[in-house]
Structure formats: structure tokens, C-alpha cells
PDB file of N, CA and C in Angstrom:
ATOM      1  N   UNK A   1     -57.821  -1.119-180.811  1.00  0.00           N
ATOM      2  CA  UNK A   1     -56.624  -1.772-181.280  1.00  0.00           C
ATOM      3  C   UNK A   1     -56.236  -2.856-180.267  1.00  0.00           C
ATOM      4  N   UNK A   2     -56.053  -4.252-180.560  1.00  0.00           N
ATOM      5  CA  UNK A   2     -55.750  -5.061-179.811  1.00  0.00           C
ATOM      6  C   UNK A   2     -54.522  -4.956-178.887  1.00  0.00           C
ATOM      7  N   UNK A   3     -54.103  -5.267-177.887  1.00  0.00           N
ATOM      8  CA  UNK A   3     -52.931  -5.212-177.284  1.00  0.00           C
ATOM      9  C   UNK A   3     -51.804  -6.442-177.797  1.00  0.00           C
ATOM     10  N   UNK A   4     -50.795  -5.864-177.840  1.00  0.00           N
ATOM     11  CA  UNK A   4     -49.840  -6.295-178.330  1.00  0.00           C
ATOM     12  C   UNK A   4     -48.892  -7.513-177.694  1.00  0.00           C
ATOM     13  N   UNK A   5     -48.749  -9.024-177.686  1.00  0.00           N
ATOM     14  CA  UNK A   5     -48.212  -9.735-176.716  1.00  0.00           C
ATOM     15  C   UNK A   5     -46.955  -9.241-176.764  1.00  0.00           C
ATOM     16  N   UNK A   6     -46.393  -9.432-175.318  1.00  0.00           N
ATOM     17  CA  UNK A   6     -44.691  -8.767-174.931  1.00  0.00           C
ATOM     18  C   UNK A   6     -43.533  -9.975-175.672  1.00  0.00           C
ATOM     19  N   UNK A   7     -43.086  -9.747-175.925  1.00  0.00           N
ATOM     20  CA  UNK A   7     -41.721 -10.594-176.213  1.00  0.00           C
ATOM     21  C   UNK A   7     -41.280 -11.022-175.530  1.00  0.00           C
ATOM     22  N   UNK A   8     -40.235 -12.336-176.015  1.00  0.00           N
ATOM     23  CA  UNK A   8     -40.281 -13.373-174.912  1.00  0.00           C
ATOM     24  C   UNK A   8     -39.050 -12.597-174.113  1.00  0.00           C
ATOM     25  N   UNK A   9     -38.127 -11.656-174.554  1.00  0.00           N
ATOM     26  CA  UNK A   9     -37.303 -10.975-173.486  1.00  0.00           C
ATOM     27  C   UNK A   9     -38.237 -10.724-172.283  1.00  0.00           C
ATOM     28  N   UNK A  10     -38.814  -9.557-172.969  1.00  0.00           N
ATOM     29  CA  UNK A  10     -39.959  -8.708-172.118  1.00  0.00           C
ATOM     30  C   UNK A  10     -40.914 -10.041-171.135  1.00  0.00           C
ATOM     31  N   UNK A  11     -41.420 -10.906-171.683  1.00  0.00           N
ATOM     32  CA  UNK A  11     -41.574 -12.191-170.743  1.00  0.00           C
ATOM     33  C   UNK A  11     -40.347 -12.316-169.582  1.00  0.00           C
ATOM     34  N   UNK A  12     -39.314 -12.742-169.741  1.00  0.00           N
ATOM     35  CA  UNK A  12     -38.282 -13.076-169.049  1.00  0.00           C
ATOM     36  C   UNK A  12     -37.868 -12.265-167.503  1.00  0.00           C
ATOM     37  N   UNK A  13     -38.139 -11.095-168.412  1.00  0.00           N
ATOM     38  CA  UNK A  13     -37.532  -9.637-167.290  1.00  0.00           C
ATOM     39  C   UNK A  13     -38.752  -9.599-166.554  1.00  0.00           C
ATOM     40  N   UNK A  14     -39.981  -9.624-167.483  1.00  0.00           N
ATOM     41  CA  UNK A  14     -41.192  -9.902-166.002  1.00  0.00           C
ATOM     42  C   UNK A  14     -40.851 -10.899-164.687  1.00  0.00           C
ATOM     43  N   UNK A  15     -40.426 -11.525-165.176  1.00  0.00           N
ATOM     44  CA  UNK A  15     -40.279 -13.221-164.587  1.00  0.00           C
ATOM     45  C   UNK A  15     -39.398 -12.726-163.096  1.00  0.00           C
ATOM     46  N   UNK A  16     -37.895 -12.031-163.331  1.00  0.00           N
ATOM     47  CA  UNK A  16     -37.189 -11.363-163.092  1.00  0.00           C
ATOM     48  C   UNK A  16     -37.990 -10.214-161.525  1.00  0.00           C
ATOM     49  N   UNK A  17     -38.681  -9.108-162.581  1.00  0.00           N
ATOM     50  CA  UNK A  17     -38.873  -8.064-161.961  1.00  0.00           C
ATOM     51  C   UNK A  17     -39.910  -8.499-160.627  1.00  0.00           C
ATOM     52  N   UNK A  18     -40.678  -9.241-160.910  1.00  0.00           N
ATOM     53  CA  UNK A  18     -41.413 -10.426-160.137  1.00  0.00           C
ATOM     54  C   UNK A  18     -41.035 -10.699-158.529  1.00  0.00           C
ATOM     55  N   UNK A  19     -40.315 -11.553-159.062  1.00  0.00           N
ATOM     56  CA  UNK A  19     -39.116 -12.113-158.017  1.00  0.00           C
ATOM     57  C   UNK A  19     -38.366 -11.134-157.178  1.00  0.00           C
ATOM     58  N   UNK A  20     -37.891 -10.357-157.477  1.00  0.00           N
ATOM     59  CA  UNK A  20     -36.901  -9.201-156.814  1.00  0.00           C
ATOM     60  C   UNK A  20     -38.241  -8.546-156.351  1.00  0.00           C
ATOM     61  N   UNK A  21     -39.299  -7.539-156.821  1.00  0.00           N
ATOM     62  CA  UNK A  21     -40.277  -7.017-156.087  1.00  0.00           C
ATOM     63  C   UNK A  21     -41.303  -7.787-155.088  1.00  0.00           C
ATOM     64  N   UNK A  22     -41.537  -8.880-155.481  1.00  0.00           N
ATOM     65  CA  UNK A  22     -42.291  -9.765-154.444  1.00  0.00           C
ATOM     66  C   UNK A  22     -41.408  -9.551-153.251  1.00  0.00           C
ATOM     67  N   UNK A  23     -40.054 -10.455-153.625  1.00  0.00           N
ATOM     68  CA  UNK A  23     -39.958 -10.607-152.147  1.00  0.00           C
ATOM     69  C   UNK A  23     -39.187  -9.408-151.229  1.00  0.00           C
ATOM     70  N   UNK A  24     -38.605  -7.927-152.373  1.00  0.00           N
ATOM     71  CA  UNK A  24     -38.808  -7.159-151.553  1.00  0.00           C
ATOM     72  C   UNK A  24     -39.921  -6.439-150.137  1.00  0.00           C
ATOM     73  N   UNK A  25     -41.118  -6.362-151.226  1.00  0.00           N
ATOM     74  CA  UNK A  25     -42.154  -6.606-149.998  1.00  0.00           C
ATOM     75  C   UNK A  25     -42.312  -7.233-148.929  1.00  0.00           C
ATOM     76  N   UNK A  26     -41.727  -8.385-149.671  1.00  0.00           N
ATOM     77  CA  UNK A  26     -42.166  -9.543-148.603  1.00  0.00           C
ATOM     78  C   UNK A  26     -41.102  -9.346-147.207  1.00  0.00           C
ATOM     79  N   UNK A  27     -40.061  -8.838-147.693  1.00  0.00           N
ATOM     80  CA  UNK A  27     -39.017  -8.784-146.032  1.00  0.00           C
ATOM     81  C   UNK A  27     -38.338  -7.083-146.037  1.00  0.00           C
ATOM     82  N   UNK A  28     -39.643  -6.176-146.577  1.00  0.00           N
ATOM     83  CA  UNK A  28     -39.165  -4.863-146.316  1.00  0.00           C
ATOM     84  C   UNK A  28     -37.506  -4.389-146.743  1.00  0.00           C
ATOM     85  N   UNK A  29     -37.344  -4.753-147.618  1.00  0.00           N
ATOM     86  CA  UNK A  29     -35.779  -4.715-148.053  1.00  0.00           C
ATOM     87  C   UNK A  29     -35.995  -3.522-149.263  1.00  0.00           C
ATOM     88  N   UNK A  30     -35.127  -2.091-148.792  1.00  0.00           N
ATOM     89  CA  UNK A  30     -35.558  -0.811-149.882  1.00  0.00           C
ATOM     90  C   UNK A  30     -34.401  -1.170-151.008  1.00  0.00           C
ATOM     91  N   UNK A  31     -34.725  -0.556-152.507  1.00  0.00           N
ATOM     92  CA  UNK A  31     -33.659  -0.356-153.035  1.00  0.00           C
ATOM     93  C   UNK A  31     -32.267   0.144-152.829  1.00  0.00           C
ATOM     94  N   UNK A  32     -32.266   0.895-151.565  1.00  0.00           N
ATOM     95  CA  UNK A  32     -31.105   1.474-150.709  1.00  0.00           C
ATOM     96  C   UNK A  32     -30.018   0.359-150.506  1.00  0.00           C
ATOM     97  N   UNK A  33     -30.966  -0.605-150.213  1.00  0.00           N
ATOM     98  CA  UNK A  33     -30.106  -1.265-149.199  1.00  0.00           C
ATOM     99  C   UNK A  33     -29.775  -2.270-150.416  1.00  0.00           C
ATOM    100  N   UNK A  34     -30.221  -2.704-151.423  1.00  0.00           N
ATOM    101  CA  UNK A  34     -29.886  -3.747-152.037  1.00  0.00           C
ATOM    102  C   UNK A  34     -28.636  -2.706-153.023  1.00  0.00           C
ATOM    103  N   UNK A  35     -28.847  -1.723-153.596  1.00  0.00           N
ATOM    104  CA  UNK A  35     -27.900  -1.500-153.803  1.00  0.00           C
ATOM    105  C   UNK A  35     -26.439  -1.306-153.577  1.00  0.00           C
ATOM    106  N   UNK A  36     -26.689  -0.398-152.247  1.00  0.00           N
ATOM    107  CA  UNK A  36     -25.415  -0.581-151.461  1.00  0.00           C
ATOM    108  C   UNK A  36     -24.978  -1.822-151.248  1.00  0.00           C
ATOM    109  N   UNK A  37     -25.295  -3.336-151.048  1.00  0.00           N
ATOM    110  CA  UNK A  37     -25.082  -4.701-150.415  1.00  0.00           C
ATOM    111  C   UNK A  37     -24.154  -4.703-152.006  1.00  0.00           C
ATOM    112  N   UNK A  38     -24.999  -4.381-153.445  1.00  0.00           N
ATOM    113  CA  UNK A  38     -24.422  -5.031-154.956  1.00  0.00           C
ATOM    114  C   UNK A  38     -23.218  -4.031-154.627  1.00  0.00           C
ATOM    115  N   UNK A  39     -22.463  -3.087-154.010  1.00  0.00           N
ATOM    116  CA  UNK A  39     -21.583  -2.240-154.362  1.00  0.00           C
ATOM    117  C   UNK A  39     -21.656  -1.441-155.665  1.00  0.00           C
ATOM    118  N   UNK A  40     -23.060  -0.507-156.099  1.00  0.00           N
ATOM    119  CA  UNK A  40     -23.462   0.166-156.877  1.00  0.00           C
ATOM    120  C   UNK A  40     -24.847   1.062-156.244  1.00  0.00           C
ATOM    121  N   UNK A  41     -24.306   2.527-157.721  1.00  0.00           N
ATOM    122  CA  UNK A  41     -25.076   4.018-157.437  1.00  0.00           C
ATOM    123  C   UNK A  41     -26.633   3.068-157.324  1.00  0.00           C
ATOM    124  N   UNK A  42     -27.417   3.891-156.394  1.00  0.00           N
ATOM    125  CA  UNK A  42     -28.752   3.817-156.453  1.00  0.00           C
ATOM    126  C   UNK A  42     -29.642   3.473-157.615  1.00  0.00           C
ATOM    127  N   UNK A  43     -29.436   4.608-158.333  1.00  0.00           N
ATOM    128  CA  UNK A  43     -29.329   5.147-160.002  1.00  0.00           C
ATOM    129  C   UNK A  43     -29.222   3.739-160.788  1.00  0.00           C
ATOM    130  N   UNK A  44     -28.123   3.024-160.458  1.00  0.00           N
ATOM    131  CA  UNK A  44     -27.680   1.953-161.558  1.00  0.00           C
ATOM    132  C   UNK A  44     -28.779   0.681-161.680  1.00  0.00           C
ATOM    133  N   UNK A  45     -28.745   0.801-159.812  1.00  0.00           N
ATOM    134  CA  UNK A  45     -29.943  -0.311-159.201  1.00  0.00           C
ATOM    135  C   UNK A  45     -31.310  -0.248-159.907  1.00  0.00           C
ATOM    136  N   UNK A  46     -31.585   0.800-159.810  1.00  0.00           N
ATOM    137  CA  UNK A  46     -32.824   1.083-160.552  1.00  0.00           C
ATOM    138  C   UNK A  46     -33.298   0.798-162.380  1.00  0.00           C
ATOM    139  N   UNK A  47     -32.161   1.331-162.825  1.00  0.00           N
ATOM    140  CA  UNK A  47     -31.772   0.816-164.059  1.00  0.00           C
ATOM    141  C   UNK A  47     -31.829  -0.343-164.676  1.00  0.00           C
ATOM    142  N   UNK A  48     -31.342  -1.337-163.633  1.00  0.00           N
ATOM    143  CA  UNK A  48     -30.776  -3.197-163.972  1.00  0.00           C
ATOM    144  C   UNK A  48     -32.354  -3.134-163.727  1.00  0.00           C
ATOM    145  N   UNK A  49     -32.594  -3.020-162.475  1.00  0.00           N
ATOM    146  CA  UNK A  49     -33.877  -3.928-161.905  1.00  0.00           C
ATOM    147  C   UNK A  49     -35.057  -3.001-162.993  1.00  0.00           C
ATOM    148  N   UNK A  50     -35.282  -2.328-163.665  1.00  0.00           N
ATOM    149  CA  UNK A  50     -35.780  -1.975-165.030  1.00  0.00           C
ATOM    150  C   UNK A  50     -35.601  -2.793-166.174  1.00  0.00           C
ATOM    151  N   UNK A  51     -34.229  -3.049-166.493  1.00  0.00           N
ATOM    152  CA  UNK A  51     -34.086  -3.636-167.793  1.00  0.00           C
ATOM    153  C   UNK A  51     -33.048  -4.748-166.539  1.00  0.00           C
ATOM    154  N   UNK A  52     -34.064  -5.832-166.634  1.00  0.00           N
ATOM    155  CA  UNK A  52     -33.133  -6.966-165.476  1.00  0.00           C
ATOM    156  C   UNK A  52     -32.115  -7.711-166.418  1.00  0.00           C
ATOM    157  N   UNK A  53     -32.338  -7.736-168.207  1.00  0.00           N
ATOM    158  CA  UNK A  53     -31.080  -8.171-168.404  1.00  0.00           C
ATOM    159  C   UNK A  53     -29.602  -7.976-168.095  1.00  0.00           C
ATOM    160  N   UNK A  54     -29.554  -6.353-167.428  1.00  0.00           N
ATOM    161  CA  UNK A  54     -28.471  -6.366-167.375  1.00  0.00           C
ATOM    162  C   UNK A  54     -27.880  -6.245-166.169  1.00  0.00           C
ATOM    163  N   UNK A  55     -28.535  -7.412-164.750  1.00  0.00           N
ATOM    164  CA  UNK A  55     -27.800  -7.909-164.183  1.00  0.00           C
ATOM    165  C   UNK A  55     -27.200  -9.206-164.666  1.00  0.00           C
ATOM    166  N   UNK A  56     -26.498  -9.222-163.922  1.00  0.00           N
ATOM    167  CA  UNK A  56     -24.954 -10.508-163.961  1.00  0.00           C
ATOM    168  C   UNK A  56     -25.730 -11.020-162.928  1.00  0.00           C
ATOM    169  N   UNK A  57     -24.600 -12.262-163.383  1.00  0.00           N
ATOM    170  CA  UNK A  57     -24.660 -13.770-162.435  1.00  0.00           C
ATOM    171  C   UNK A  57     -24.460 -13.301-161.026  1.00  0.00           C
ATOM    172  N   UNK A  58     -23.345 -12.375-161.242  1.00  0.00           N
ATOM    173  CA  UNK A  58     -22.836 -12.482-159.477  1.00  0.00           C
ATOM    174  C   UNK A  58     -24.194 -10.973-159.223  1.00  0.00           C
ATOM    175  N   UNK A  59     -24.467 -10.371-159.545  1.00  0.00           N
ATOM    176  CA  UNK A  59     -25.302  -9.637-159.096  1.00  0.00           C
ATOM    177  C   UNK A  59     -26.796 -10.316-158.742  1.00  0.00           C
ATOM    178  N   UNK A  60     -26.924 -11.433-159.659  1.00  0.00           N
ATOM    179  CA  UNK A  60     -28.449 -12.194-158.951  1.00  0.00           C
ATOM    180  C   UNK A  60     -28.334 -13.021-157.914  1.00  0.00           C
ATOM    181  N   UNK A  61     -26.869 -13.928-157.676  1.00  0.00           N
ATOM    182  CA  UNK A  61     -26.867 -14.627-156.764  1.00  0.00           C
ATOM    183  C   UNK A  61     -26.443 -13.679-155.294  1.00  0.00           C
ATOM    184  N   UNK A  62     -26.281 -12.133-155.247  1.00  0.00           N
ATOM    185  CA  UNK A  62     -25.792 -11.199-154.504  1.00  0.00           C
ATOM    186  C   UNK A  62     -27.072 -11.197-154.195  1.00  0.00           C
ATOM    187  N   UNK A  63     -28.222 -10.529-154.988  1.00  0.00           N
ATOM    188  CA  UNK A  63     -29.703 -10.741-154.493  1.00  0.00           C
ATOM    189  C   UNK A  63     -30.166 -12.027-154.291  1.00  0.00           C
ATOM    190  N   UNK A  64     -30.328 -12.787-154.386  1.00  0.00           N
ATOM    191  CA  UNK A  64     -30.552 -14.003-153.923  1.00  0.00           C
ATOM    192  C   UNK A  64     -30.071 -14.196-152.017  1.00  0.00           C
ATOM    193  N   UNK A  65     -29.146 -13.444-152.027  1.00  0.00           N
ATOM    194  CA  UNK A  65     -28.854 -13.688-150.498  1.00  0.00           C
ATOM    195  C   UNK A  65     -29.505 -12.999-149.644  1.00  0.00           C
ATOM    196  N   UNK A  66     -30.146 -11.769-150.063  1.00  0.00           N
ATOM    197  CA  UNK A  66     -30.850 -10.861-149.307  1.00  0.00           C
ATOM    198  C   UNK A  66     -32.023 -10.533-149.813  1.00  0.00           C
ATOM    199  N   UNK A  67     -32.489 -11.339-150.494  1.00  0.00           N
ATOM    200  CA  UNK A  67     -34.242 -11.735-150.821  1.00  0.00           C
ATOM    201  C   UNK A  67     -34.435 -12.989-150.219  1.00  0.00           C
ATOM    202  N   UNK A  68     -33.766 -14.184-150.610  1.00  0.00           N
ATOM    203  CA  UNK A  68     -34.284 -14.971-150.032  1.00  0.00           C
ATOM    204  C   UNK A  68     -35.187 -15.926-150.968  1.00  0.00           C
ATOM    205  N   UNK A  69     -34.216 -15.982-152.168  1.00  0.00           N
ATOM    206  CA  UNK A  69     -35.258 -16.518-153.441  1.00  0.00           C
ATOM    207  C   UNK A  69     -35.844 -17.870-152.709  1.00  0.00           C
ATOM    208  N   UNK A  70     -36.674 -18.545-153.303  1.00  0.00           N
ATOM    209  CA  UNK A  70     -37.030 -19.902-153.104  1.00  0.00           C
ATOM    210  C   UNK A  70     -36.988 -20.501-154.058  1.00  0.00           C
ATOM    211  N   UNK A  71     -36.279 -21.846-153.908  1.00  0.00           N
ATOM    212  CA  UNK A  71     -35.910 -22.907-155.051  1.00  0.00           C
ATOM    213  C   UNK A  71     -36.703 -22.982-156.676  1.00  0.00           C
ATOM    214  N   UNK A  72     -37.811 -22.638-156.780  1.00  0.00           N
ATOM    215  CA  UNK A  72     -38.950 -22.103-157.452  1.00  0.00           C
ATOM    216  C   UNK A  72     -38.393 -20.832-157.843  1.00  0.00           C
ATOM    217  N   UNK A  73     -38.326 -20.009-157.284  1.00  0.00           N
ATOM    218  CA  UNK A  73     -37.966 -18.530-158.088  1.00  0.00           C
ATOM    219  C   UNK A  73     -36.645 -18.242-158.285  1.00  0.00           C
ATOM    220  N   UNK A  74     -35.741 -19.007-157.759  1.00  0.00           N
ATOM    221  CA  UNK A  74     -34.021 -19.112-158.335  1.00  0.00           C
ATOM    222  C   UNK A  74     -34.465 -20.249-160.020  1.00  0.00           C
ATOM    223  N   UNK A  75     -35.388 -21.005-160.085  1.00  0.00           N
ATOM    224  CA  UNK A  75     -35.138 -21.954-161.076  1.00  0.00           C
ATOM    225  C   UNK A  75     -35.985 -21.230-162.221  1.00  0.00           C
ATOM    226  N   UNK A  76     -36.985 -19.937-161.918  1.00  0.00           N
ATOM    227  CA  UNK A  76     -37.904 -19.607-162.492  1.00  0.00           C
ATOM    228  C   UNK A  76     -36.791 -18.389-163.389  1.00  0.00           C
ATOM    229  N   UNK A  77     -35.803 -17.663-162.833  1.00  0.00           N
ATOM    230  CA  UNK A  77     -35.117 -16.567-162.954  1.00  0.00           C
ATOM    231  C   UNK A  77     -34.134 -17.396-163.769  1.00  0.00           C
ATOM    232  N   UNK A  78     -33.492 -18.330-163.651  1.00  0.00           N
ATOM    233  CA  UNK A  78     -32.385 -18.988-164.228  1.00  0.00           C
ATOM    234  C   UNK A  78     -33.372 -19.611-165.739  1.00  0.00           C
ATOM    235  N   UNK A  79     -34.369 -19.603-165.819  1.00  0.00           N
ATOM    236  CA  UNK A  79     -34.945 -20.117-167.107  1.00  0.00           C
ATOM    237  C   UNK A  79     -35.874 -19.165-167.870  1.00  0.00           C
ATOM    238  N   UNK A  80     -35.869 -18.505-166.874  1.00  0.00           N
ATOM    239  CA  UNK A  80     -36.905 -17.205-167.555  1.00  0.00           C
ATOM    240  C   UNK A  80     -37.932 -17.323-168.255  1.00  0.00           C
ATOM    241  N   UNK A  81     -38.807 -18.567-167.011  1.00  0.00           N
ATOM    242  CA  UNK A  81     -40.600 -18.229-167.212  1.00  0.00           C
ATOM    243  C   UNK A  81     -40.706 -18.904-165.750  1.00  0.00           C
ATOM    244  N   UNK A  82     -41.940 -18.947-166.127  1.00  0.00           N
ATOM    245  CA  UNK A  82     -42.548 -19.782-164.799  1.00  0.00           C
ATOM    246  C   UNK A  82     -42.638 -21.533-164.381  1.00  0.00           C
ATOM    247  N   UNK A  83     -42.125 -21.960-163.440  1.00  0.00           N
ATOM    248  CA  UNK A  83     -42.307 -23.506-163.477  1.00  0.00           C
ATOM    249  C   UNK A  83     -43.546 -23.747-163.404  1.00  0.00           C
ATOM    250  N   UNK A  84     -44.063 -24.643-163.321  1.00  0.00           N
ATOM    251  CA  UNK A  84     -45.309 -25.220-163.426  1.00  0.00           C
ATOM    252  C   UNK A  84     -44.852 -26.813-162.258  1.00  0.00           C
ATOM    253  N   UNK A  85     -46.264 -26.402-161.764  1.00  0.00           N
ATOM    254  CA  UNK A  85     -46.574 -27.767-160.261  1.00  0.00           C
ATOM    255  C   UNK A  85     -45.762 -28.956-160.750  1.00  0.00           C
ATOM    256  N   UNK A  86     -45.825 -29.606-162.036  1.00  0.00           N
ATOM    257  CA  UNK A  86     -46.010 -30.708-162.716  1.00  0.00           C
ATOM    258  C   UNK A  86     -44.528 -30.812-162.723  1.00  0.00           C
ATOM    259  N   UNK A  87     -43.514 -29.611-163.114  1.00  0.00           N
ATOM    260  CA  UNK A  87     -42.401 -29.959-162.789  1.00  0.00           C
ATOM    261  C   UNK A  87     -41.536 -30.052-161.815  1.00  0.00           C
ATOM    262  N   UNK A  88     -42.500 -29.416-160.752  1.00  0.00           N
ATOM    263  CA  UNK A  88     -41.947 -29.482-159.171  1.00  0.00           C
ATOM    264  C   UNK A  88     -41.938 -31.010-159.367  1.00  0.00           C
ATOM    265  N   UNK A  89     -43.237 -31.289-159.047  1.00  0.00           N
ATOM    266  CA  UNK A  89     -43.529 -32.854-158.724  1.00  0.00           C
ATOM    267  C   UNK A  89     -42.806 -33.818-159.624  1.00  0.00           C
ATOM    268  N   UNK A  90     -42.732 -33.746-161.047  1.00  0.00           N
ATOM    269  CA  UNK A  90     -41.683 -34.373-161.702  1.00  0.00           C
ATOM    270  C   UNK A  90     -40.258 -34.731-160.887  1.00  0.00           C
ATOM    271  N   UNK A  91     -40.049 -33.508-161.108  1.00  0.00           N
ATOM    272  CA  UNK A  91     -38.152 -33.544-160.140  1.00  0.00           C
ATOM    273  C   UNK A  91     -38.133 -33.974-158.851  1.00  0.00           C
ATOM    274  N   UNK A  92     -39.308 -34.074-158.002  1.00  0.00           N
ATOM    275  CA  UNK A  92     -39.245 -34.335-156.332  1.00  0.00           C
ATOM    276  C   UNK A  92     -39.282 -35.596-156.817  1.00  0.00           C
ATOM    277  N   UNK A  93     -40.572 -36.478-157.459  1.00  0.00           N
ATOM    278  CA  UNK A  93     -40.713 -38.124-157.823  1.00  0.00           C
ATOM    279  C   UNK A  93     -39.574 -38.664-158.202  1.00  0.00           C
ATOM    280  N   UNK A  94     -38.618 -38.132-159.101  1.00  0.00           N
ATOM    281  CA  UNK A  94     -37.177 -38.534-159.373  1.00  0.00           C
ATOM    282  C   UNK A  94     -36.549 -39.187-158.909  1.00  0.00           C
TER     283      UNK A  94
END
């Protein structure tokens, strides 16, 4: 049976789950700590960052301060896919 393409939500929240797990790795930052920083249960943290629609604005730009998005993955999360080189370079030539 062929596999089934994800929906463009299910696209989006990848896009999302991405971003927050990369650069957890990337600067050792546990769910502990990002939760406690959002002022929410462990439990809840886990939840959003599962189904990432249902963080808020002020909860991504809260992560954003302690990930450490890069201009690229704040613009990738705010549009929910991936940029492409062509539009880096577009917007820098500007």
C-alpha cells in the first residue's frame, strides 16, 4: 500500500517540530527547562511541541529566545515550509 502524503498542517508542524528539536540539540536545552522559561506543566510542553499548532505567538517568540532561531527558521516557522536559497538571495539582492 503506498504511503500516504501528510497534509499541509502535518507539513507545517514538521516545519515547527524541526526547528525547536534541532536546535534543542544543538545548545543542550531539556524540555524542563523550556517549559518552566514558557511558565507551563511539563505535560503541556510536550503536548504543544506534539501538536505545535497549539503554541501561540508569545509562546514561539518565548522559544525563540532560548533556542536561538536563525532568521531562516523564524521565517520558515512564521510561513510554515521551508525557504529556499533563491529566496534568501532574492531578499539580500533587494
Amino acid at each position: 500500500m503506498p504511503k500516504l502524503k501528510p497534509s499541509p498542517q502535518e507539513e507545517r508542524n514538521r516545519i515547527v517540530r524541526a526547528c525547536i528539536a534541532g536546535n534543542q540539540e544543538r545548545y543542550a536545552i531539556t524540555d524542563e527547562f523550556l517549559a518552566e522559561h514558557l511558565g507551563i506543566s511539563l505535560s503541556t510542553f510536550k503536548k504543544k511541541k506534539a501538536h505545535t499548532g497549539t503554541f501561540d505567538l508569545m509562546d514561539i517568540q518565548n522559544l525563540s529566545k532560548y533556542l536561538k532561531f536563525t532568521p531562516i527558521q523564524a521565517a520558515s516557522i512564521a510561513l510554515g515550509r521551508d525557504i529556499t536559497a533563491k529566496e534568501v538571495r532574492d531578499f539580500i539582492l533587494r
